[in-house]
PDB file of N, CA and C in Angstrom:
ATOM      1  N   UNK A   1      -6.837 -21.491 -19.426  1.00  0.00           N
ATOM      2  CA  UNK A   1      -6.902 -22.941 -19.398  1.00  0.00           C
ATOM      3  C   UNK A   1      -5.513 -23.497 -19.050  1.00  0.00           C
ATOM      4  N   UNK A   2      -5.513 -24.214 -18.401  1.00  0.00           N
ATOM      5  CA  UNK A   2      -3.986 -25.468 -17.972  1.00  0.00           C
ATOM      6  C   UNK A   2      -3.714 -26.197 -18.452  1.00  0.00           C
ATOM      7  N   UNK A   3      -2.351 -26.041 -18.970  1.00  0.00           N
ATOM      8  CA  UNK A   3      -1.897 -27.479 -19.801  1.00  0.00           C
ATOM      9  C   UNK A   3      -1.864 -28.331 -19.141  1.00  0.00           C
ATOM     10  N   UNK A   4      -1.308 -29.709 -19.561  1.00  0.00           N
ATOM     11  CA  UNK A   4      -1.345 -30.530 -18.606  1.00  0.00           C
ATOM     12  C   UNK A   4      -0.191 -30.773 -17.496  1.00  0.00           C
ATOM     13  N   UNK A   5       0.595 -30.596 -17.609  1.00  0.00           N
ATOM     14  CA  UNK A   5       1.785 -30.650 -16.679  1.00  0.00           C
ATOM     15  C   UNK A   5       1.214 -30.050 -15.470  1.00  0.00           C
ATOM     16  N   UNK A   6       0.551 -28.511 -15.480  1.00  0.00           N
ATOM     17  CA  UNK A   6      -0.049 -27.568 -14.803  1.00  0.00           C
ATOM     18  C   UNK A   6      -1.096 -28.494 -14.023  1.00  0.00           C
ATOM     19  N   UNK A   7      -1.774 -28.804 -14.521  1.00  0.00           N
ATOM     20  CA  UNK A   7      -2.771 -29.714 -14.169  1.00  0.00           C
ATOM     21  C   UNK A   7      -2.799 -30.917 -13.027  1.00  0.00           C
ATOM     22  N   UNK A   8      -1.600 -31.686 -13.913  1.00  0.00           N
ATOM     23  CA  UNK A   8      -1.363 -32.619 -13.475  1.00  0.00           C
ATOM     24  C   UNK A   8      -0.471 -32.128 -11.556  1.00  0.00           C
ATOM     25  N   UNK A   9       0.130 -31.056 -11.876  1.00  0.00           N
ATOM     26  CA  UNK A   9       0.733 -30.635 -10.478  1.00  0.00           C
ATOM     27  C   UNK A   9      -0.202 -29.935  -9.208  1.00  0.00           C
ATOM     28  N   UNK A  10      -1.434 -29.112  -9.585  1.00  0.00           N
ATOM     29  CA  UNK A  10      -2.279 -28.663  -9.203  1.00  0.00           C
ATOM     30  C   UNK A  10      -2.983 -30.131  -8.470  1.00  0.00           C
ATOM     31  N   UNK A  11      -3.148 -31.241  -9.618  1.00  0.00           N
ATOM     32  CA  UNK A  11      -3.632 -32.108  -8.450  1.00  0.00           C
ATOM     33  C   UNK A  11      -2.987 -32.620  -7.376  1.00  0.00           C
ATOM     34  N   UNK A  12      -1.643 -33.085  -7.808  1.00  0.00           N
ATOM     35  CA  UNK A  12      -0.638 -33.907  -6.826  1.00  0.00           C
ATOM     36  C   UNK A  12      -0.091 -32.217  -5.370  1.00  0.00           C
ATOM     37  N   UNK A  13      -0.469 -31.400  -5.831  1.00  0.00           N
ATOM     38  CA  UNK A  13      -0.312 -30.296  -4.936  1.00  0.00           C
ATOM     39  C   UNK A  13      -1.829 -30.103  -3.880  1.00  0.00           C
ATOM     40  N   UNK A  14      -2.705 -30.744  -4.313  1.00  0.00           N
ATOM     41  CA  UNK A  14      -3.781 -30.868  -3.508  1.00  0.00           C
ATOM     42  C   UNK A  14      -4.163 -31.627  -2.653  1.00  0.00           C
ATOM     43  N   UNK A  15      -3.654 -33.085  -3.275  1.00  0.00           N
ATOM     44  CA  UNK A  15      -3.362 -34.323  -2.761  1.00  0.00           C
ATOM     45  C   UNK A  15      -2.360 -34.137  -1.257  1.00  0.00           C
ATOM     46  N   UNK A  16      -1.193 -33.515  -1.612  1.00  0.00           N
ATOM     47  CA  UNK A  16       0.048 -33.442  -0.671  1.00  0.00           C
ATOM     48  C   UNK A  16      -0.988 -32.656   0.773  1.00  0.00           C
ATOM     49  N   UNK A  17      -1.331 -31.466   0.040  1.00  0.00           N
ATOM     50  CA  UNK A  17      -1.744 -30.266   1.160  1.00  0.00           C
ATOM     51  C   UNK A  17      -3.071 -31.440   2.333  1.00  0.00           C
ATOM     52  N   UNK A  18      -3.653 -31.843   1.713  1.00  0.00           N
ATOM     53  CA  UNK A  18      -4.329 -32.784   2.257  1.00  0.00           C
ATOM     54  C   UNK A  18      -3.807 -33.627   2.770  1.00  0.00           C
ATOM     55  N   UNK A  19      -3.010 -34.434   2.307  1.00  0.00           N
ATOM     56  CA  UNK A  19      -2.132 -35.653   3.427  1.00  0.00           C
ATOM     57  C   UNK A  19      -1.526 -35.132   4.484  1.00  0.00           C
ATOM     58  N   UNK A  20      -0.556 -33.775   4.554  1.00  0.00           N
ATOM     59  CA  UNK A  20      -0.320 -33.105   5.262  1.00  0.00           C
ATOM     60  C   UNK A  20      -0.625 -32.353   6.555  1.00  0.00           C
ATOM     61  N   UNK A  21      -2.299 -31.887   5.832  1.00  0.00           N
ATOM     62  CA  UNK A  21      -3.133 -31.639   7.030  1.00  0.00           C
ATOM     63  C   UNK A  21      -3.594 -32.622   8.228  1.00  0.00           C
ATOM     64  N   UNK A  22      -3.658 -34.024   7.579  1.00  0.00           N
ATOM     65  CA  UNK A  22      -4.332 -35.052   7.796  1.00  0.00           C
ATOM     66  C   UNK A  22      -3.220 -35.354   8.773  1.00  0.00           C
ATOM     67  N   UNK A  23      -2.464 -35.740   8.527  1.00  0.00           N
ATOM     68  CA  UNK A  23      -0.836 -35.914   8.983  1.00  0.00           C
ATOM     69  C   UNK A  23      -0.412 -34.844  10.485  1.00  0.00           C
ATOM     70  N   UNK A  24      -0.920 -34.068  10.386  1.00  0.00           N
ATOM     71  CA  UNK A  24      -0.560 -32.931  11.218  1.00  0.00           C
ATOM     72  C   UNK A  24      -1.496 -33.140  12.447  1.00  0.00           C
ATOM     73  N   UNK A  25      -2.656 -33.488  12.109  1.00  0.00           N
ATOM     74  CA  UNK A  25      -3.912 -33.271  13.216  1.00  0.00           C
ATOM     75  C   UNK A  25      -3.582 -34.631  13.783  1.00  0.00           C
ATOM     76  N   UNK A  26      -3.637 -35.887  13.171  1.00  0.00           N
ATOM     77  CA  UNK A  26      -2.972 -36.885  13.729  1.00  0.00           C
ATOM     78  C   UNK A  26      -1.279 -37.354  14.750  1.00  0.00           C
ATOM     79  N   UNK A  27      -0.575 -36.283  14.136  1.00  0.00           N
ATOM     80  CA  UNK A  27       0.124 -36.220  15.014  1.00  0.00           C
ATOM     81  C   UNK A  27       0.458 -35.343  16.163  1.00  0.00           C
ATOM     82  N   UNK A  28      -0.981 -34.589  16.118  1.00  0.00           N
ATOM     83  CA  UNK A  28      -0.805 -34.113  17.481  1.00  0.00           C
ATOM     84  C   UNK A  28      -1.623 -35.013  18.335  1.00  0.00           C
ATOM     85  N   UNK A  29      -1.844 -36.051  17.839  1.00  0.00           N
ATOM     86  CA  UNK A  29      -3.032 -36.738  18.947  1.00  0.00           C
ATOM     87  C   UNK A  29      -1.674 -38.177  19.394  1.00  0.00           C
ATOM     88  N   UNK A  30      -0.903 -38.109  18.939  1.00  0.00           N
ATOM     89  CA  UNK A  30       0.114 -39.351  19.090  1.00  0.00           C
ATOM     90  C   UNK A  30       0.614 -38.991  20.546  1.00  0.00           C
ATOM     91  N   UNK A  31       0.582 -40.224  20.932  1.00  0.00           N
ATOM     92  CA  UNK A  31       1.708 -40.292  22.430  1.00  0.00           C
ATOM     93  C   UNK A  31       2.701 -39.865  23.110  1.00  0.00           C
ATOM     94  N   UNK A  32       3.355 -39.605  21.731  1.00  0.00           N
ATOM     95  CA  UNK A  32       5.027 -39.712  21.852  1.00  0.00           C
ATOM     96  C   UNK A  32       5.202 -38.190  21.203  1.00  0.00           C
ATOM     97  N   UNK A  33       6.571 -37.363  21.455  1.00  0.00           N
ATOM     98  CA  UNK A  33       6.779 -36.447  20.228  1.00  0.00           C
ATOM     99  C   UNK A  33       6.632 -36.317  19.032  1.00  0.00           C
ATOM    100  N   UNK A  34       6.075 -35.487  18.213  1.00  0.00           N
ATOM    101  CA  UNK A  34       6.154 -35.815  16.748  1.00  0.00           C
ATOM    102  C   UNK A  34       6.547 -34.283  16.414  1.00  0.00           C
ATOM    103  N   UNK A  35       6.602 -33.552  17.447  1.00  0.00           N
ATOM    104  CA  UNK A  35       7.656 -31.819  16.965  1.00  0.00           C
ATOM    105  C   UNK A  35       8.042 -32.224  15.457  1.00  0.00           C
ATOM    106  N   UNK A  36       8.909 -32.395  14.761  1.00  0.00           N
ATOM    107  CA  UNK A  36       9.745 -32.274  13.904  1.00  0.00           C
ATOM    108  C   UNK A  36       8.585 -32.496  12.511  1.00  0.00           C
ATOM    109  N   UNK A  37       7.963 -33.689  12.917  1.00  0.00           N
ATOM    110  CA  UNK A  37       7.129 -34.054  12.117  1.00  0.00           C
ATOM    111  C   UNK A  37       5.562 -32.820  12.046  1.00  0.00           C
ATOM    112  N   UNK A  38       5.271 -33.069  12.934  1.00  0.00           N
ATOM    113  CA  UNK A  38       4.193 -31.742  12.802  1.00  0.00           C
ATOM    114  C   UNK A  38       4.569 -30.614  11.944  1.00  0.00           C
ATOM    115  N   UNK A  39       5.824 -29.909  12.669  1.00  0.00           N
ATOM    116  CA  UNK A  39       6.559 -28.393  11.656  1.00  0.00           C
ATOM    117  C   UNK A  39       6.369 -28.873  10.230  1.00  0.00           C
ATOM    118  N   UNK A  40       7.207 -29.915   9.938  1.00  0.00           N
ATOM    119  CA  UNK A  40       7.338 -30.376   8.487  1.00  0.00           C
ATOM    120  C   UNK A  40       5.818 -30.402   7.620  1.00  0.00           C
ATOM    121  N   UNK A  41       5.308 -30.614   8.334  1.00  0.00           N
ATOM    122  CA  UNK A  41       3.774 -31.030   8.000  1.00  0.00           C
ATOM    123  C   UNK A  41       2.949 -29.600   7.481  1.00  0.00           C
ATOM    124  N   UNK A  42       3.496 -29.012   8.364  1.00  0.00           N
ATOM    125  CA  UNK A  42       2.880 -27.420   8.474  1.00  0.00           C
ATOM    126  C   UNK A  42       3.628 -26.624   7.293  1.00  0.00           C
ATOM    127  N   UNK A  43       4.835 -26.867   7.192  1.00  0.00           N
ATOM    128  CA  UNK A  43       5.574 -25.936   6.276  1.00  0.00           C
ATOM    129  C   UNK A  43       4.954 -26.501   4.142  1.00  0.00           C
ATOM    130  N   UNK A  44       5.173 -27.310   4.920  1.00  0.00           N
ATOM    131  CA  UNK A  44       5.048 -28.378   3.402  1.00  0.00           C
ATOM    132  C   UNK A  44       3.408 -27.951   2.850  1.00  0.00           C
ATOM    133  N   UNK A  45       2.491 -28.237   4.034  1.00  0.00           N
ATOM    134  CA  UNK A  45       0.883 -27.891   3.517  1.00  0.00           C
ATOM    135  C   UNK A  45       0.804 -26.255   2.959  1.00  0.00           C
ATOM    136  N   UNK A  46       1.452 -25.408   3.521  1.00  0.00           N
ATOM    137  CA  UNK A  46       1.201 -23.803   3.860  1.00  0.00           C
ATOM    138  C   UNK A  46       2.309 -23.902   2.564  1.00  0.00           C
ATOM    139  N   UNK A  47       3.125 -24.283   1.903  1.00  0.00           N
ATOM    140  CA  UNK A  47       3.694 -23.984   0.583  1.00  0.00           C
ATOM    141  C   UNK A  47       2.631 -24.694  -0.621  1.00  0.00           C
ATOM    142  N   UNK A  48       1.794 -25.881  -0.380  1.00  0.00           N
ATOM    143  CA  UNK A  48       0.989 -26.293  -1.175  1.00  0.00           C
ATOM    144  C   UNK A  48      -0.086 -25.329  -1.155  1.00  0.00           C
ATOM    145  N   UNK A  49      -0.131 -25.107  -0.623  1.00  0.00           N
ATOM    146  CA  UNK A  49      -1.927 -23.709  -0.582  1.00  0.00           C
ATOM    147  C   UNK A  49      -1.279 -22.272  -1.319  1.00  0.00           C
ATOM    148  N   UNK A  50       0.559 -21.915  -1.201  1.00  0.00           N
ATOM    149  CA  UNK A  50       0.396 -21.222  -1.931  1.00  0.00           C
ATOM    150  C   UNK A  50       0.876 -21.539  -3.110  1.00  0.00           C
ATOM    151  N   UNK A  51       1.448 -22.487  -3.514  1.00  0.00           N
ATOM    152  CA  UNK A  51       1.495 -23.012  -4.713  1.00  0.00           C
ATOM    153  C   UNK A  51      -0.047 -22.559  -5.853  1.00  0.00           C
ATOM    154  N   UNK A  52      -0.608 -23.543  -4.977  1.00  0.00           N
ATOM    155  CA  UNK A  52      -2.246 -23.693  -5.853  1.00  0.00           C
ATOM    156  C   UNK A  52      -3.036 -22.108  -5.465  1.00  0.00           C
ATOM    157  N   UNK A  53      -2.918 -21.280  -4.811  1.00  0.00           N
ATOM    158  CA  UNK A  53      -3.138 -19.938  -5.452  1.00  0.00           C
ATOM    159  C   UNK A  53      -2.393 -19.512  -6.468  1.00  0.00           C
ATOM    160  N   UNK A  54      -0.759 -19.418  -6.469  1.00  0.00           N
ATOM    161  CA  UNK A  54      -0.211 -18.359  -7.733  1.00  0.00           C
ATOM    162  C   UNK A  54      -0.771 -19.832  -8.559  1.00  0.00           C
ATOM    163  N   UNK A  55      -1.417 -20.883  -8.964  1.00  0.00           N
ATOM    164  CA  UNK A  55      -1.524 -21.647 -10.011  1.00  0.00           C
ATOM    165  C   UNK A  55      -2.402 -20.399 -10.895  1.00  0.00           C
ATOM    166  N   UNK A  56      -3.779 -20.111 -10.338  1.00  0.00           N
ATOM    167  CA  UNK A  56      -4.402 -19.481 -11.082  1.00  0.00           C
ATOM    168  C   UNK A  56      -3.924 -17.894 -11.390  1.00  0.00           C
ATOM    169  N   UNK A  57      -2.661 -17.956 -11.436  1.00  0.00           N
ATOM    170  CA  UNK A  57      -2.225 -16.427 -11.587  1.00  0.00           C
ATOM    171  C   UNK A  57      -0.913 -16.377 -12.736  1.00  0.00           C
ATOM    172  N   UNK A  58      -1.123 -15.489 -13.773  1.00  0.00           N
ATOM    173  CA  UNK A  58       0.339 -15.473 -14.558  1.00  0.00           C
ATOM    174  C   UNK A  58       1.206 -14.766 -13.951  1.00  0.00           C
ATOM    175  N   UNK A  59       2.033 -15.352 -12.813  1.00  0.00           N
ATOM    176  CA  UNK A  59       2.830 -14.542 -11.599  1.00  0.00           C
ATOM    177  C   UNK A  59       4.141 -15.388 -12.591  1.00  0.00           C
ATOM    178  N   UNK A  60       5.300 -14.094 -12.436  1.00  0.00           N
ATOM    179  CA  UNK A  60       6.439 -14.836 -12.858  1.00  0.00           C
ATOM    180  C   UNK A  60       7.829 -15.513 -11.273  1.00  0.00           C
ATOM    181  N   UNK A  61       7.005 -15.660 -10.671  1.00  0.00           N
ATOM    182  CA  UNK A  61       7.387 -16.257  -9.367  1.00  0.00           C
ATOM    183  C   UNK A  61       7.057 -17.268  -9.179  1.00  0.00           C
ATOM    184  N   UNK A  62       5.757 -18.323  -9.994  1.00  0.00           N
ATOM    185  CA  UNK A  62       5.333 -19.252 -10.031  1.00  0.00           C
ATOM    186  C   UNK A  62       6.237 -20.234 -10.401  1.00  0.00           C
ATOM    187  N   UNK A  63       7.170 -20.551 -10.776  1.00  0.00           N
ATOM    188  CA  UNK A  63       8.004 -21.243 -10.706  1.00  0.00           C
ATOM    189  C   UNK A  63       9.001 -21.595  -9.731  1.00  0.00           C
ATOM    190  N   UNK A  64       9.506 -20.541  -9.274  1.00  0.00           N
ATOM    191  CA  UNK A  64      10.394 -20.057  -7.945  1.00  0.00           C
ATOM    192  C   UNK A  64       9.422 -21.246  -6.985  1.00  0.00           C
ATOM    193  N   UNK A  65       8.552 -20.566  -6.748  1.00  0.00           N
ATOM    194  CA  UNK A  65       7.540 -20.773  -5.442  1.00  0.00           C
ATOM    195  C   UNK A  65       7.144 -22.705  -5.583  1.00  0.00           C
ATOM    196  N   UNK A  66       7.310 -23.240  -7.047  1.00  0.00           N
ATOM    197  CA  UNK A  66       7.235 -24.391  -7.008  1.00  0.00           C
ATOM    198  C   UNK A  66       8.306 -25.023  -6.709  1.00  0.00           C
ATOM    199  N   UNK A  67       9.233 -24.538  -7.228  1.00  0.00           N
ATOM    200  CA  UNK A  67      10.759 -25.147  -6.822  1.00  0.00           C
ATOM    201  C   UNK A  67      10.906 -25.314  -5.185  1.00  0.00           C
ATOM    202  N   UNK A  68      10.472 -24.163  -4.614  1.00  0.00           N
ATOM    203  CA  UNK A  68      10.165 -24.197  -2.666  1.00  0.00           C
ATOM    204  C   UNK A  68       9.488 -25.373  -2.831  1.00  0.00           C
ATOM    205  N   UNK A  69       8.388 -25.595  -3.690  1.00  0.00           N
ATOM    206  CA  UNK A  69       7.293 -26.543  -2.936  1.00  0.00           C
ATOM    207  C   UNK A  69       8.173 -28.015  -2.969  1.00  0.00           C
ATOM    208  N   UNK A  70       8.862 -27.765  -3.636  1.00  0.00           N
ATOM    209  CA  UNK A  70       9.025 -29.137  -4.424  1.00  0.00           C
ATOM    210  C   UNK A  70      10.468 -29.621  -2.937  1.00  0.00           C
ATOM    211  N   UNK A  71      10.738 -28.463  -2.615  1.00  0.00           N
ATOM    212  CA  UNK A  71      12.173 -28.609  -1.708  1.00  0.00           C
ATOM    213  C   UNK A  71      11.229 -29.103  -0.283  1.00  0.00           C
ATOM    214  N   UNK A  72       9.864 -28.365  -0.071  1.00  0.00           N
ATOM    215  CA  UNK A  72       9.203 -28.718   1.068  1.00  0.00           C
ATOM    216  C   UNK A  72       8.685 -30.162   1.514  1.00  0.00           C
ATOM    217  N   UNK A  73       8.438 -30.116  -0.071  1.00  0.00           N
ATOM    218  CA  UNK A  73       7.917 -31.794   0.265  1.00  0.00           C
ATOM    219  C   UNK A  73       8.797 -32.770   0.166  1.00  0.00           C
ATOM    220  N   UNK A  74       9.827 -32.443  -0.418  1.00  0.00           N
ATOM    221  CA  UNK A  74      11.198 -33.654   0.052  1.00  0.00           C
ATOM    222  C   UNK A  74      11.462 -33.855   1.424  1.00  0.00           C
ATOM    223  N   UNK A  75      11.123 -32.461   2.177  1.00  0.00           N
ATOM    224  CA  UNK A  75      11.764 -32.188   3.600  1.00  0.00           C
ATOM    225  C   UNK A  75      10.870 -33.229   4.419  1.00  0.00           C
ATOM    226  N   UNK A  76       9.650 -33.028   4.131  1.00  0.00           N
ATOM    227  CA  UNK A  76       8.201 -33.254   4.812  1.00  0.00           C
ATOM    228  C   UNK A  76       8.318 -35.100   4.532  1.00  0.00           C
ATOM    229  N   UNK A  77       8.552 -35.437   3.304  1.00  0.00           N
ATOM    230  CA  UNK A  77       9.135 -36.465   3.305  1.00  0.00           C
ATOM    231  C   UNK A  77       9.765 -37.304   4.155  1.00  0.00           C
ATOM    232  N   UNK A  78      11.122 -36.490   3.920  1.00  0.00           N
ATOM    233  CA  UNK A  78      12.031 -37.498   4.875  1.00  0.00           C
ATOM    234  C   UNK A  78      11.741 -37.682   5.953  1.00  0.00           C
ATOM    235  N   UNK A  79      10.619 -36.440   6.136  1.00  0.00           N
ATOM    236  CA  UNK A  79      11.003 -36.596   8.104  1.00  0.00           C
ATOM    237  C   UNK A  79       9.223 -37.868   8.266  1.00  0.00           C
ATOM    238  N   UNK A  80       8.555 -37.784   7.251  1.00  0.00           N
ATOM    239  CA  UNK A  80       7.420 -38.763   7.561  1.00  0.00           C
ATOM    240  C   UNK A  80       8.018 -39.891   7.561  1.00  0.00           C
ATOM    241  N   UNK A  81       8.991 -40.183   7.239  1.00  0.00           N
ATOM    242  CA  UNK A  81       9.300 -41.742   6.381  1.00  0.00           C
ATOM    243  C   UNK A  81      10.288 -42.485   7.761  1.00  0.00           C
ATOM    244  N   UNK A  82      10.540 -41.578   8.266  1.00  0.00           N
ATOM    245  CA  UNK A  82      11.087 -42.026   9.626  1.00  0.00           C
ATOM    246  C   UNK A  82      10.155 -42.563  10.631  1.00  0.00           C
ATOM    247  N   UNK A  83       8.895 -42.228  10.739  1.00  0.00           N
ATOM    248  CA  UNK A  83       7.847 -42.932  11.787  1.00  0.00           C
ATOM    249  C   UNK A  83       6.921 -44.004  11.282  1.00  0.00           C
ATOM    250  N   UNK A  84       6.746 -45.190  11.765  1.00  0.00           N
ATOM    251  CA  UNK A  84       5.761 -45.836  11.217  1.00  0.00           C
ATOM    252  C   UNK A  84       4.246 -45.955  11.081  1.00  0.00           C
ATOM    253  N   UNK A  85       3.586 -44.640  11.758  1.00  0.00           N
ATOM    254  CA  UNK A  85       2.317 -44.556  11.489  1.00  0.00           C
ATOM    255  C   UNK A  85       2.052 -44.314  10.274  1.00  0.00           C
ATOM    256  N   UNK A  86       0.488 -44.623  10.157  1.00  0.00           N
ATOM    257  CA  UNK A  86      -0.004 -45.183   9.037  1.00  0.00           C
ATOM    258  C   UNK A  86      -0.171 -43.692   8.554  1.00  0.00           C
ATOM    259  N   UNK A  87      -0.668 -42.563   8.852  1.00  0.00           N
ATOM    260  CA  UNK A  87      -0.605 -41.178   8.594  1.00  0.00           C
ATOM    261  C   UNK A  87       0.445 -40.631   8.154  1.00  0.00           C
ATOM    262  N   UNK A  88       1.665 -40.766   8.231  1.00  0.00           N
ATOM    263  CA  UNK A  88       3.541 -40.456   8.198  1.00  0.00           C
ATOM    264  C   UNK A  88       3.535 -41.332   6.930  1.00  0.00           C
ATOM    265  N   UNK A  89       3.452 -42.575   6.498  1.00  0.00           N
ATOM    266  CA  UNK A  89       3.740 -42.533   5.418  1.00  0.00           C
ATOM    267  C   UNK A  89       2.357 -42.768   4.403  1.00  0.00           C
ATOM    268  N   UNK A  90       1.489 -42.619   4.637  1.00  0.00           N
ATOM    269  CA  UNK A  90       0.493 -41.717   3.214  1.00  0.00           C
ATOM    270  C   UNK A  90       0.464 -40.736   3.237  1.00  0.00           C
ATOM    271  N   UNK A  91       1.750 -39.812   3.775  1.00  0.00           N
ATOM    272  CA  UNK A  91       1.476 -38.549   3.838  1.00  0.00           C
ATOM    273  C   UNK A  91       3.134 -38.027   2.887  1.00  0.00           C
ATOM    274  N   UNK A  92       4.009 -39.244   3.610  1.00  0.00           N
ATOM    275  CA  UNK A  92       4.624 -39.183   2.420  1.00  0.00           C
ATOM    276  C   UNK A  92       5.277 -39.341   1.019  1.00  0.00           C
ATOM    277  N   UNK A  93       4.209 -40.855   1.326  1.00  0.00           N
ATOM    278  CA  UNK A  93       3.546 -41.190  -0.463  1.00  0.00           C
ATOM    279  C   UNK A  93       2.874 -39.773  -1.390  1.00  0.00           C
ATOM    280  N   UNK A  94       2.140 -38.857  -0.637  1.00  0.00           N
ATOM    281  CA  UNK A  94       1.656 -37.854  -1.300  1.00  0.00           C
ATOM    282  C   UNK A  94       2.897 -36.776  -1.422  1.00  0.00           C
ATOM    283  N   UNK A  95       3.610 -36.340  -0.574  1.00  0.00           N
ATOM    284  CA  UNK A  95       4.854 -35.357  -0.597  1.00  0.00           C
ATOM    285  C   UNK A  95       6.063 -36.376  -1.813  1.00  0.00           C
ATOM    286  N   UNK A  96       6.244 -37.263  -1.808  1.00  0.00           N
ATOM    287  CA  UNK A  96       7.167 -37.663  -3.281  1.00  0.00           C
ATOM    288  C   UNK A  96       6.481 -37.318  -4.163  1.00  0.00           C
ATOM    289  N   UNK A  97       5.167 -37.848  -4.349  1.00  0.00           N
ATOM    290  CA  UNK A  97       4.452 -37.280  -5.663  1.00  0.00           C
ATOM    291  C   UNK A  97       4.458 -36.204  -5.863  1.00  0.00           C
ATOM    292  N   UNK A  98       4.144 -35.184  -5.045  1.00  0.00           N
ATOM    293  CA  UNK A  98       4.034 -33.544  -4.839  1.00  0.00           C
ATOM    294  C   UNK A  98       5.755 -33.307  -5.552  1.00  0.00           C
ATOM    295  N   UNK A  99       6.719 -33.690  -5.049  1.00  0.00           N
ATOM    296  CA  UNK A  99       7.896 -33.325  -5.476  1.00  0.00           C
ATOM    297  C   UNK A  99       8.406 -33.852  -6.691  1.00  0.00           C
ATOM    298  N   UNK A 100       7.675 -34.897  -6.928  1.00  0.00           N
ATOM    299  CA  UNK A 100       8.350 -35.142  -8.142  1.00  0.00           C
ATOM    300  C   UNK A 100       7.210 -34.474  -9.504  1.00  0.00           C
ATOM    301  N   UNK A 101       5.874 -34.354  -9.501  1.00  0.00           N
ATOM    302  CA  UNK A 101       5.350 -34.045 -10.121  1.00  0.00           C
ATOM    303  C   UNK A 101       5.440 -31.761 -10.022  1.00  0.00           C
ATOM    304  N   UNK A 102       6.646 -31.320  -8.932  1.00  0.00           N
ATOM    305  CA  UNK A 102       6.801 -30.253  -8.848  1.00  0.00           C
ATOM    306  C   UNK A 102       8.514 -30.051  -9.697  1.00  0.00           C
ATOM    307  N   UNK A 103       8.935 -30.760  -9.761  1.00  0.00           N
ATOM    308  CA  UNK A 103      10.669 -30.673 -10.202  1.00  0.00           C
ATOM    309  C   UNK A 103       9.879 -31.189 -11.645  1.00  0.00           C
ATOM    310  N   UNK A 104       9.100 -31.909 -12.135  1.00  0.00           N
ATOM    311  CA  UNK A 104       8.867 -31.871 -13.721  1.00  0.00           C
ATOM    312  C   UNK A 104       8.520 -30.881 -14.263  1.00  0.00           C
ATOM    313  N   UNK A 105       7.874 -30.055 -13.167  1.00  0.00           N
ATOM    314  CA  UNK A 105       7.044 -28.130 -13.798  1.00  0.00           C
ATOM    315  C   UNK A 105       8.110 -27.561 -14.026  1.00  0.00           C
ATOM    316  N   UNK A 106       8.996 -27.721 -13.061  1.00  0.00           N
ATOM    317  CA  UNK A 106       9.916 -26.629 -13.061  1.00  0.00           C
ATOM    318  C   UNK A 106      10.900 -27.250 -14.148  1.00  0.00           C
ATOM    319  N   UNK A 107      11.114 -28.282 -14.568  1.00  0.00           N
ATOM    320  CA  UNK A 107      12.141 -28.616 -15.830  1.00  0.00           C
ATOM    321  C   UNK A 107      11.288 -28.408 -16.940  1.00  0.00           C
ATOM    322  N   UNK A 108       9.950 -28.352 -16.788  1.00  0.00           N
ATOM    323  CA  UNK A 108       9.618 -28.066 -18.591  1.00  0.00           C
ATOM    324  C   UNK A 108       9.292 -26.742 -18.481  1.00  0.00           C
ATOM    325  N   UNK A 109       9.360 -25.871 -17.406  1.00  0.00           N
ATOM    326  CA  UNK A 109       8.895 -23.934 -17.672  1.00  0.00           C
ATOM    327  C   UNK A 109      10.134 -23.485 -17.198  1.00  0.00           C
ATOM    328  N   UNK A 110      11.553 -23.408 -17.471  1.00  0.00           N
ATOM    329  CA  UNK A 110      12.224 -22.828 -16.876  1.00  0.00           C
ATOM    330  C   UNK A 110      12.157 -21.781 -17.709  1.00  0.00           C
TER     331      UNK A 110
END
């Protein structure tokens, strides 16, 4: 069973991987370049999917691997928050949450 912290990150880690995806397919359909933004998109989702596998696992790397997540979605962040489509930033309304609800796991399980 998951406490809640666990819980509470498992969702905001589901949330992210989803905005992300969403985020990604949309910006390959954009006009203009979005390279930087796509990668980010990709790295950030593909650390949320493995986040939420080791969730259901007593792996002692599960922390490590959140601390990545938590560094991914800052990254994925910044670089959404630079474009004004409507996809770029609900995508990185979901990546702050993802990071901040990932740096609280990792300060209460160190």
């Amino acid at each position: 069973m998951m406490d809640a912290t666990l819980e509470t990150l498992v969702e905001k880690v589901r949330a992210c991987q989803k905005a992300c995806n969403m985020c990604f397919d949309a910006c390959l359909k954009e006009d203009h370049m979005m390279a930087e933004c796509i990668r980010s998109d990709r790295e950030c989702a593909d650390m949320c999917g493995i986040v939420l596998d080791f969730s259901q696992r007593e792996s002692k790397l599960f922390p490590d691997l959140v601390a990545v997540c938590a560094r991914a979605c800052g990254m994925c962040a910044d670089e959404c928050e630079k474009h004004d489509h409507n996809h770029c930033q609900e995508c990185a309304k979901a990546c702050r949450a993802c990071e901040e609800a990932c740096n609280a796991y990792v300060a209460t399980h160190k």
